[in-house]
C-alpha atoms as a PDB file:
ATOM      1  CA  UNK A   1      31.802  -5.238 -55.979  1.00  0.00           C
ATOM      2  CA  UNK A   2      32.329  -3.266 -59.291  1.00  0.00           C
ATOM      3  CA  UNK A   3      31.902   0.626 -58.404  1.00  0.00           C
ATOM      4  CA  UNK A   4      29.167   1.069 -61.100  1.00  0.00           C
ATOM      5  CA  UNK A   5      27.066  -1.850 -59.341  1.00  0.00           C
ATOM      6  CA  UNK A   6      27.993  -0.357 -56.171  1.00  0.00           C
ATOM      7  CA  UNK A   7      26.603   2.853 -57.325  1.00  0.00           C
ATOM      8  CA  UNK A   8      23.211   1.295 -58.535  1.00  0.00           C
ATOM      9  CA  UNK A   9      23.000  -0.104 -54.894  1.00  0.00           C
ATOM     10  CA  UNK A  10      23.204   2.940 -53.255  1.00  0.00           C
ATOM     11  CA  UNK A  11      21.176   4.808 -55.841  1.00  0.00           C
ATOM     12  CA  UNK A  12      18.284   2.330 -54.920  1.00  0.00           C
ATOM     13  CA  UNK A  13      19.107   2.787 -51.203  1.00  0.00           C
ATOM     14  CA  UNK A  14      18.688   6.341 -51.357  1.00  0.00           C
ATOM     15  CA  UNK A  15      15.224   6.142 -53.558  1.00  0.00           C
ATOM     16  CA  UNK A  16      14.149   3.401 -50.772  1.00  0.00           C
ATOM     17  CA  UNK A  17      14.859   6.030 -48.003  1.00  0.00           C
ATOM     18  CA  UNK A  18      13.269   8.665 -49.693  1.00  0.00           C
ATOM     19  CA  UNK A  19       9.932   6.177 -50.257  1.00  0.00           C
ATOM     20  CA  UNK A  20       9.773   5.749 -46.912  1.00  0.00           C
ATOM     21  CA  UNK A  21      10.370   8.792 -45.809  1.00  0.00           C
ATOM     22  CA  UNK A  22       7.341  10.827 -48.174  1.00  0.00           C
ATOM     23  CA  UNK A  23       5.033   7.284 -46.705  1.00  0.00           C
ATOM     24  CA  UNK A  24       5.676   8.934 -43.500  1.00  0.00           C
ATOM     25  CA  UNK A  25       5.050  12.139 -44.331  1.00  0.00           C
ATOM     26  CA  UNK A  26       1.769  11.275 -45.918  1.00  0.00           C
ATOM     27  CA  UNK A  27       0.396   9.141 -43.564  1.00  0.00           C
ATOM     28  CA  UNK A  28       0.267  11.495 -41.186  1.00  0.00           C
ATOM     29  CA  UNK A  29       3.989  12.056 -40.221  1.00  0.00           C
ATOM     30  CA  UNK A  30       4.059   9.923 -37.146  1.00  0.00           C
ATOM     31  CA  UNK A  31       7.688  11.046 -35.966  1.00  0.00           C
ATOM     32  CA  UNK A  32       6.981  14.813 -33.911  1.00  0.00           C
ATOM     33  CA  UNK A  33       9.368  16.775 -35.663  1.00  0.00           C
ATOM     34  CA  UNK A  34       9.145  19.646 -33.134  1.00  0.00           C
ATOM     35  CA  UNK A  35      11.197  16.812 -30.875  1.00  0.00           C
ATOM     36  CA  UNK A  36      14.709  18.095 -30.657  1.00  0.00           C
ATOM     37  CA  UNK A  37      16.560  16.370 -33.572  1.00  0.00           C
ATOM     38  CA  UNK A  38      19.645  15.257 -31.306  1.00  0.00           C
ATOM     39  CA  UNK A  39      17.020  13.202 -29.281  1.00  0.00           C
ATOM     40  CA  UNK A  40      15.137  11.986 -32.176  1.00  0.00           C
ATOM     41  CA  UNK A  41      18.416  10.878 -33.828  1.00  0.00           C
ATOM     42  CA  UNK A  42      19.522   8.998 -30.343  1.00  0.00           C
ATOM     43  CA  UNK A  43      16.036   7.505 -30.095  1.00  0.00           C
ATOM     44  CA  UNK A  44      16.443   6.490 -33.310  1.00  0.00           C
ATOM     45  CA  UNK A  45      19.838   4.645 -33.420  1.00  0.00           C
ATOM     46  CA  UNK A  46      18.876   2.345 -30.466  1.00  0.00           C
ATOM     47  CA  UNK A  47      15.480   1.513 -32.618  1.00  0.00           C
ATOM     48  CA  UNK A  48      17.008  -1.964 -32.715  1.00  0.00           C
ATOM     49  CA  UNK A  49      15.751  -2.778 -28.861  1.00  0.00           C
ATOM     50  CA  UNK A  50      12.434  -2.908 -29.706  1.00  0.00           C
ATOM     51  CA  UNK A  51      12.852  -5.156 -32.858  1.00  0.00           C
ATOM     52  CA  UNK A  52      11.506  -8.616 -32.069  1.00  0.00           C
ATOM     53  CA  UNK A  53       9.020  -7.742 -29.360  1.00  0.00           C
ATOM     54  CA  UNK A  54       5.343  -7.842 -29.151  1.00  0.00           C
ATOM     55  CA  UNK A  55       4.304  -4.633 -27.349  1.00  0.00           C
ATOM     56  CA  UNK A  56       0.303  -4.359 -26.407  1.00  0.00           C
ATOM     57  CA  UNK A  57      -1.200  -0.720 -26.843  1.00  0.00           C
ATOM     58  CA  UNK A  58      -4.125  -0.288 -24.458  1.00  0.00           C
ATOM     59  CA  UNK A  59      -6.949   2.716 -25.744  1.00  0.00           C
ATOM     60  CA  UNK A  60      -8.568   3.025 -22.466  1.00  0.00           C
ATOM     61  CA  UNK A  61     -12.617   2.324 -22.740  1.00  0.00           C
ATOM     62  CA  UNK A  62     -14.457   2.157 -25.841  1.00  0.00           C
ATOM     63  CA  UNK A  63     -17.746   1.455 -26.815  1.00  0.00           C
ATOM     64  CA  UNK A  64     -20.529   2.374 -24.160  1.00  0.00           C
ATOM     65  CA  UNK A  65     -17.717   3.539 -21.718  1.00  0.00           C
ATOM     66  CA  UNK A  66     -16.735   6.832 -23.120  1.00  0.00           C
ATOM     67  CA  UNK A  67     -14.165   7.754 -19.971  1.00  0.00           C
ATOM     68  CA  UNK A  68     -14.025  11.121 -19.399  1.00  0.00           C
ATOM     69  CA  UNK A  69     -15.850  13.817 -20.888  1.00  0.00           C
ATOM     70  CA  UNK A  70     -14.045  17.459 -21.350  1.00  0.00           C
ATOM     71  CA  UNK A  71     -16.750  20.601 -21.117  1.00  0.00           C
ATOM     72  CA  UNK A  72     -16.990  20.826 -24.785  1.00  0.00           C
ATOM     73  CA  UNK A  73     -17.934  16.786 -25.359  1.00  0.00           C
ATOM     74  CA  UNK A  74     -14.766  15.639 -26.287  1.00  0.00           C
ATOM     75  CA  UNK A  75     -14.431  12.335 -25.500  1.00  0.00           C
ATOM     76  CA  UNK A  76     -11.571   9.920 -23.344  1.00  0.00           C
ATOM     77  CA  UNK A  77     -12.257   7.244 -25.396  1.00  0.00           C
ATOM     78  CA  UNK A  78     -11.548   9.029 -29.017  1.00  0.00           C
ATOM     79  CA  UNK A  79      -8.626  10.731 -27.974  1.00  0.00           C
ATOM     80  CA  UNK A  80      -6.865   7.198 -26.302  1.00  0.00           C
ATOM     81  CA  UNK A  81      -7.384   5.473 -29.274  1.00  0.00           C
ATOM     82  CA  UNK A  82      -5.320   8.031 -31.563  1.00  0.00           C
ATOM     83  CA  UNK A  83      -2.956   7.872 -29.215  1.00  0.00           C
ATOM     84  CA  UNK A  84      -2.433   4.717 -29.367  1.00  0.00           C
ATOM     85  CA  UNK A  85      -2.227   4.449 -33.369  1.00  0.00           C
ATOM     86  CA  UNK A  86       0.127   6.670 -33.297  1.00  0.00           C
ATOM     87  CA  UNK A  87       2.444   4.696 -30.835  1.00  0.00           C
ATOM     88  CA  UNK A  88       1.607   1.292 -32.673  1.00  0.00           C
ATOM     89  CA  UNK A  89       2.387   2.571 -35.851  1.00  0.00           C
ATOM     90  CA  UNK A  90       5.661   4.032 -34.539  1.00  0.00           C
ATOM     91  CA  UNK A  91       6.611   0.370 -32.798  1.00  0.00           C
ATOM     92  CA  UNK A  92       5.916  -1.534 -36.209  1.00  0.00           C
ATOM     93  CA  UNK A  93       8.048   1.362 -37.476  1.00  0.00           C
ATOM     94  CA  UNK A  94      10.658   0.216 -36.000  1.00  0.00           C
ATOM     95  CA  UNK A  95      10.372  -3.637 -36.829  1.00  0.00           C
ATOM     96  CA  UNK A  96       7.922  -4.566 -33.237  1.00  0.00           C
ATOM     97  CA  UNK A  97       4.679  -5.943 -33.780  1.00  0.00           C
ATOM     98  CA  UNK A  98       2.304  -3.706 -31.953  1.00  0.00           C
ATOM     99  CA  UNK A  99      -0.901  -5.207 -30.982  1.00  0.00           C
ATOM    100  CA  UNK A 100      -4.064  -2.996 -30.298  1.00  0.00           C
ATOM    101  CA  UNK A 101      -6.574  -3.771 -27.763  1.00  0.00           C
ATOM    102  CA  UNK A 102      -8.976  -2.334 -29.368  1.00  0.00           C
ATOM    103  CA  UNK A 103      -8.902  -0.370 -33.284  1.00  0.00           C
ATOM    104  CA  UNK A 104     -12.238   1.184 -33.260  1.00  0.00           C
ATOM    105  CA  UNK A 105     -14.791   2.288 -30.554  1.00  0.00           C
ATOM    106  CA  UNK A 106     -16.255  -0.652 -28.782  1.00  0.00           C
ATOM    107  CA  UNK A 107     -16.312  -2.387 -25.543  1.00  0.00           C
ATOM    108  CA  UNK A 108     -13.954  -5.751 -24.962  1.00  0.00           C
ATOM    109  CA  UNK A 109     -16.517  -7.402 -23.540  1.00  0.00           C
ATOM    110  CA  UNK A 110     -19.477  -6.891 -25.174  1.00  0.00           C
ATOM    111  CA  UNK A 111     -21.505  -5.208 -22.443  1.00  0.00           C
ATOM    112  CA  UNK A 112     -23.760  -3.153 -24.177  1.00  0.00           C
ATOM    113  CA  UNK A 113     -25.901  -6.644 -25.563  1.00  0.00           C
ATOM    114  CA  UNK A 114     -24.290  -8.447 -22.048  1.00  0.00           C
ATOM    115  CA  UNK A 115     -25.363  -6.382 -19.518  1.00  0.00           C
ATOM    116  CA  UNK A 116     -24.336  -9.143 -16.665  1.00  0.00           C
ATOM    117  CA  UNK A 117     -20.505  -8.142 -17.417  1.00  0.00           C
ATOM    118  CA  UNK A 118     -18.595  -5.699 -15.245  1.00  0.00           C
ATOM    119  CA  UNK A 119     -16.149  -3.364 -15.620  1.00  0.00           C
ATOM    120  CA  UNK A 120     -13.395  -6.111 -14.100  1.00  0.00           C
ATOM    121  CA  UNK A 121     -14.525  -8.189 -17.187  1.00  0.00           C
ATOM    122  CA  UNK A 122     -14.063  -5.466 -19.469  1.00  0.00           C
ATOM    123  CA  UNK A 123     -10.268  -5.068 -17.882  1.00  0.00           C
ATOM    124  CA  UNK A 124      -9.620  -8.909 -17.847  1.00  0.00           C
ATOM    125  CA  UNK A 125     -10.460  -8.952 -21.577  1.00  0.00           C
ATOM    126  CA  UNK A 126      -7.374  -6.444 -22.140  1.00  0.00           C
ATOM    127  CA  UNK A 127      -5.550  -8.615 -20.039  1.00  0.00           C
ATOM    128  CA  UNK A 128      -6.432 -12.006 -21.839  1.00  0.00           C
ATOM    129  CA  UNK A 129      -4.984 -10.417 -25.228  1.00  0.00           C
ATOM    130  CA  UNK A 130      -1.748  -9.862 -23.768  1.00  0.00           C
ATOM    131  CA  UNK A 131      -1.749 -13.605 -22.745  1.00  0.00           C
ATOM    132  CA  UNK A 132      -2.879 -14.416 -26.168  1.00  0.00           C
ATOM    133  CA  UNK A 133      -0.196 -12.660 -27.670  1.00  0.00           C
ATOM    134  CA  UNK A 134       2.526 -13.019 -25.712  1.00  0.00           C
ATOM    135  CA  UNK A 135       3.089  -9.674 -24.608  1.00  0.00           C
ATOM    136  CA  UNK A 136       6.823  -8.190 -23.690  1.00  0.00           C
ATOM    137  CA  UNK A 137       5.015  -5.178 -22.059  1.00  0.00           C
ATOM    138  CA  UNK A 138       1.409  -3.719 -21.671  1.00  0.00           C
ATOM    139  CA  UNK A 139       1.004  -0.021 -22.131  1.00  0.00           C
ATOM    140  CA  UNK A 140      -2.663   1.343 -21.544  1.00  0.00           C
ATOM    141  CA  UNK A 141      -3.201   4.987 -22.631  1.00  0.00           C
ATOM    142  CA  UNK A 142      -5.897   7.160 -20.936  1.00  0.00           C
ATOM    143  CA  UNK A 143      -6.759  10.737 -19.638  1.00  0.00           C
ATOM    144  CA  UNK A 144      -7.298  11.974 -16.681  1.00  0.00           C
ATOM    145  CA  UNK A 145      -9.557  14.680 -15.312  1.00  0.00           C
ATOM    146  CA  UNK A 146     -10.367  16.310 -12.225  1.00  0.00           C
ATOM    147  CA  UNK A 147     -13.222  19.235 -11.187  1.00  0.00           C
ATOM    148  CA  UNK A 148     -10.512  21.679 -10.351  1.00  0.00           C
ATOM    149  CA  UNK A 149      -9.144  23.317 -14.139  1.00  0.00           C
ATOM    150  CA  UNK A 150      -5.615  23.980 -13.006  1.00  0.00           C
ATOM    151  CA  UNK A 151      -4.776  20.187 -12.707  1.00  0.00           C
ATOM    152  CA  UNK A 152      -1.764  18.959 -15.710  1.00  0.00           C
ATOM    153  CA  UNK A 153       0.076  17.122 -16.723  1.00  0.00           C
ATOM    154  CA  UNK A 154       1.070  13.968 -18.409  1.00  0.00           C
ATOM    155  CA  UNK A 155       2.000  11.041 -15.442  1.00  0.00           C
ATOM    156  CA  UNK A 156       3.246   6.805 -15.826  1.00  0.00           C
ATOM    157  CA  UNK A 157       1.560   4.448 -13.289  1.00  0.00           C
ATOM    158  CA  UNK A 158       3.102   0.944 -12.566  1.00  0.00           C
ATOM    159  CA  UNK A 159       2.498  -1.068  -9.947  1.00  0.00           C
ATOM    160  CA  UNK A 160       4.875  -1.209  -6.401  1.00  0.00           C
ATOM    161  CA  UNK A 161       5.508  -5.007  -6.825  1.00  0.00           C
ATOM    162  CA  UNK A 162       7.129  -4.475 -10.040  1.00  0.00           C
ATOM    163  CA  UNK A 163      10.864  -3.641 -10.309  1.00  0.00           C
ATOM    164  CA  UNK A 164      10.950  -3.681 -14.102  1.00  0.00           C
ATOM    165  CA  UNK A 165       7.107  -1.733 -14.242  1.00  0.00           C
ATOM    166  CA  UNK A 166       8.923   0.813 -12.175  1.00  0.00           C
ATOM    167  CA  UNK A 167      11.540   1.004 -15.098  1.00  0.00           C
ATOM    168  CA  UNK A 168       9.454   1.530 -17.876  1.00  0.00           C
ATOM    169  CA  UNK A 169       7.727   3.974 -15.989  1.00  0.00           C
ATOM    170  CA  UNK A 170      10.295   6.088 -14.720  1.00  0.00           C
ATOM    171  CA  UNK A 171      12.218   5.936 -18.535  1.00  0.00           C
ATOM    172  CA  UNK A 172       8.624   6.700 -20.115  1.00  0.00           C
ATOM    173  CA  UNK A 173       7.863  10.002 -17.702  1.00  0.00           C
ATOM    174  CA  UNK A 174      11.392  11.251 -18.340  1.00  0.00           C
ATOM    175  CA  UNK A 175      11.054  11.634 -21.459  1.00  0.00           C
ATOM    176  CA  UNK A 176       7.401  12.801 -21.244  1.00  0.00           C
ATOM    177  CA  UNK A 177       8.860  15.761 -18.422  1.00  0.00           C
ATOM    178  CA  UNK A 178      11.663  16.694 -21.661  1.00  0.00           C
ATOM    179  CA  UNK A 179       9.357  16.734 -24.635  1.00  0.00           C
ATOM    180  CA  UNK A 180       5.985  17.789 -23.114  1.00  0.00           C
ATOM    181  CA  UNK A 181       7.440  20.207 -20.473  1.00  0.00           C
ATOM    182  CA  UNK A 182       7.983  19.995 -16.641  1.00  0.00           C
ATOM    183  CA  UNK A 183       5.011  19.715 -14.746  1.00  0.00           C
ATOM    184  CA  UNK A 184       5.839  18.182 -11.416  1.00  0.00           C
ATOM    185  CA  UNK A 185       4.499  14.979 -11.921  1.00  0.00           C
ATOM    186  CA  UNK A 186       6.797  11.841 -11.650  1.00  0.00           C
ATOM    187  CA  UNK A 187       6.602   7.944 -12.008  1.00  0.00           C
ATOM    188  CA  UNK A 188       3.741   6.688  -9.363  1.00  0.00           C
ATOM    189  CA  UNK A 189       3.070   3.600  -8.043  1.00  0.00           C
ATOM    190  CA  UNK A 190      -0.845   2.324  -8.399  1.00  0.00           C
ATOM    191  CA  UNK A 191      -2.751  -0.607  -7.808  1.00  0.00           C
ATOM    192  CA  UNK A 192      -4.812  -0.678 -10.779  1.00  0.00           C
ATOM    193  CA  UNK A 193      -6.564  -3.857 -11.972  1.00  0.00           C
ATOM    194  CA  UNK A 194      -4.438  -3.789 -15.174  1.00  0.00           C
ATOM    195  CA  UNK A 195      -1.217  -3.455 -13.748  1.00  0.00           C
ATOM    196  CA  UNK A 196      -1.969  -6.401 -10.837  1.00  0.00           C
ATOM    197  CA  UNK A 197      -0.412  -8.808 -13.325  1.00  0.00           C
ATOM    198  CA  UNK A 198       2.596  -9.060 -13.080  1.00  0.00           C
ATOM    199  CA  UNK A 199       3.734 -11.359 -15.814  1.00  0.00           C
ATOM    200  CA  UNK A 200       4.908  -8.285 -17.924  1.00  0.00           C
ATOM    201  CA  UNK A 201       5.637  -5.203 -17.419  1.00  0.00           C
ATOM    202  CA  UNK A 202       3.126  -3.270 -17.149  1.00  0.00           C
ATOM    203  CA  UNK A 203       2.171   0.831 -17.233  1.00  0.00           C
ATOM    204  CA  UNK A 204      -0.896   3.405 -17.330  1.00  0.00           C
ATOM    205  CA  UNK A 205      -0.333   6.808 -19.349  1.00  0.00           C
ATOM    206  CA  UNK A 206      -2.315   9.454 -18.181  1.00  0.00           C
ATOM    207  CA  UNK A 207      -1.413  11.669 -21.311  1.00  0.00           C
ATOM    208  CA  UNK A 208      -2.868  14.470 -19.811  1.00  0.00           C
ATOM    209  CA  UNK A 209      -6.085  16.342 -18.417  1.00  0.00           C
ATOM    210  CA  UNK A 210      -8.850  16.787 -20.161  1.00  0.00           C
ATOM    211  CA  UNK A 211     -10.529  19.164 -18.010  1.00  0.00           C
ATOM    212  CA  UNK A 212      -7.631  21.551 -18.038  1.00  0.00           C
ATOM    213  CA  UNK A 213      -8.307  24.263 -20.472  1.00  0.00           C
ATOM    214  CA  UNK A 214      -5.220  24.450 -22.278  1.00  0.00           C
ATOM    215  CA  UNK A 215      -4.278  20.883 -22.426  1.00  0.00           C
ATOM    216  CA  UNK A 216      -7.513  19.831 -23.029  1.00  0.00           C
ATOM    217  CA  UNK A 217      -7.473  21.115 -26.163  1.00  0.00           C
ATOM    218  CA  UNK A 218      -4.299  20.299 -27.129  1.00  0.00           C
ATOM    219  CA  UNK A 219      -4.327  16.839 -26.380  1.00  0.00           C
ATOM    220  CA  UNK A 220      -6.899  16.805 -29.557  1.00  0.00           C
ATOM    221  CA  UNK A 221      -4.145  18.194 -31.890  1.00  0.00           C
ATOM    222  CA  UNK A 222      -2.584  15.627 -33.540  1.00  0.00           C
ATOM    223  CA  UNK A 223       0.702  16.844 -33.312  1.00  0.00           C
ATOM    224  CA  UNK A 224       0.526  16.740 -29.848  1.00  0.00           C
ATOM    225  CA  UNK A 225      -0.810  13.091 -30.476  1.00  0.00           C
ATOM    226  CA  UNK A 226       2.268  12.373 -31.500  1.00  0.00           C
ATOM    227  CA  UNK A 227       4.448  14.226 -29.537  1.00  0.00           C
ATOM    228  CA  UNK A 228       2.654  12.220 -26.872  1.00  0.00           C
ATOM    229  CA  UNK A 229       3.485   8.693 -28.179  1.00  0.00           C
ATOM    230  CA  UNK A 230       6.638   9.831 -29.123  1.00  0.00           C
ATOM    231  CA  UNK A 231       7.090  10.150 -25.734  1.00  0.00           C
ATOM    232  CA  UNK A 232       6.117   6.654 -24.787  1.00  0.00           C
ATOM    233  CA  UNK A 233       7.879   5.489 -27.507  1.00  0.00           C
ATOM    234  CA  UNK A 234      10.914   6.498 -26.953  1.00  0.00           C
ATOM    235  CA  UNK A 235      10.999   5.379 -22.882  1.00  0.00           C
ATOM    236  CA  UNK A 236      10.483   2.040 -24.064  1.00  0.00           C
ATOM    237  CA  UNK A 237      13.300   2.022 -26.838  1.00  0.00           C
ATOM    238  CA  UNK A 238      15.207   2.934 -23.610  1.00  0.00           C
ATOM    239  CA  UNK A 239      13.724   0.523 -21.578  1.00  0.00           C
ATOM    240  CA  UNK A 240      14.303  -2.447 -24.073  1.00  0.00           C
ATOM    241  CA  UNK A 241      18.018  -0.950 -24.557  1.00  0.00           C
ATOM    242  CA  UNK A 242      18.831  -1.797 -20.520  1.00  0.00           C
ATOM    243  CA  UNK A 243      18.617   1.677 -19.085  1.00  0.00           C
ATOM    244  CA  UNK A 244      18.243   2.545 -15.412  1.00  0.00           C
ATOM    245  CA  UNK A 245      15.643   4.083 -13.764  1.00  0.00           C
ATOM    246  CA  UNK A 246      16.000   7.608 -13.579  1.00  0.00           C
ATOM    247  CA  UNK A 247      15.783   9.203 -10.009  1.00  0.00           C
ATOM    248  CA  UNK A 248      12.335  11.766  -9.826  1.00  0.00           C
ATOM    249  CA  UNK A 249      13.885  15.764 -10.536  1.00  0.00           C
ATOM    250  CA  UNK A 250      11.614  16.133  -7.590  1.00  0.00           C
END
């Protein structure tokens, strides 16, 4: 190649970069920059893993199931869903195709004009989309909450019969213990109806406690939004890239 056409390439290259660098910035900056730049960069250069796979983001409830309910009205339901944007957009980022559950505030199976639906048809419905689409994994995002206020803590639920749910889980609350802080929660095993099927792997994210004071309100921040999904994102680029299980610091 002639160096002044070489030059021209690389001069576009660089104007591409930039491009998609200010898109990120102004769409709401996706990547947590607080996140240590050594482990963003790592993160980042094993991106490839995830290339290729259909990954199915789970905002717990919706609609007339609002989850949990902090003391000041903030809803489960609002705060899972941006969550969950923020992970999907950082999957497609990185060349996945991300597929939501749900993108706005209603219930899968229609039970507010259906009222002969459960709760376990609600859940199947979340379950049928991953069939649809040929999920790699399912990741469902929710809160959790408790009456005593010094419960925290961000903790990954898979189910015992699954080696490789076990996996994602374990890589996914590492990384939520380095970013978030340590709070003495590991990887637990849970028979939830979403994580019975075992076709995928499979994982809950309790991103935290709403009816803890502190993280309550922080878990409405959007940086901590993303520092969140970040989180989640980054276990399964690890996950996808062949890594063992950590053992529990515990």
């Amino acid at each position: 190649m002639r160096p002044f056409i070489f030059l021209r390439v690389f001069r576009i290259n660089q104007c591409l970069m930039l491009v998609s660098l200010l898109a990120l910035l102004l769409g709401g900056a996706y990547y947590p920059y607080a996140v240590a730049a050594r482990e963003r960069g790592a993160v980042q250069a094993m991106s490839w893993s995830v290339a290729g796979k259909v990954i199915m983001v789970d905002p717990g409830h919706g609609g007339i199931d609002p989850g949990a309910v902090s003391r000041t009205g903030v809803l489960e339901k609002d705060i899972n869903l941006q969550i969950a944007q923020r992970l999907a957009a950082m999957f497609r980022q990185a060349g996945a195709s991300a597929v939501l559950t749900r993108d706005g505030d209603y219930d899968l199976a229609d039970r507010e004009h259906l009222p002969g639906l459960t709760n376990r048809d609600e859940l199947q419905a979340r379950l049928g989309l991953a069939d649809k689409h040929h999920a790699d994994i399912f990741i469902s995002i929710h809160l959790n909450s408790y009456p005593s206020a010094d419960c925290e803590g961000a903790q990954v639920f898979y189910h015992p019969r699954s080696v490789e749910s076990f996996r994602l889980a374990a890589l996914v609350q590492q990384e939520l213990i380095a970013v978030l802080g340590d709070q003495y929660r590991w990887a637990k095993g849970a028979d939830f109806f979403v994580l019975r099927d075992v076709k995928r792997p499979a994982i809950v994210v309790e991103a935290g406690f709403l009816s803890h004071p502190r993280e309550g309100i922080l878990l409405t921040e959007p940086a901590y939004q993303n520092k969140v999904a970040w989180c989640v994102y980054a276990g399964v680029v690890h996950f996808f890239a062949g890594q063992p299980a950590p053992k529990s610091p515990y």
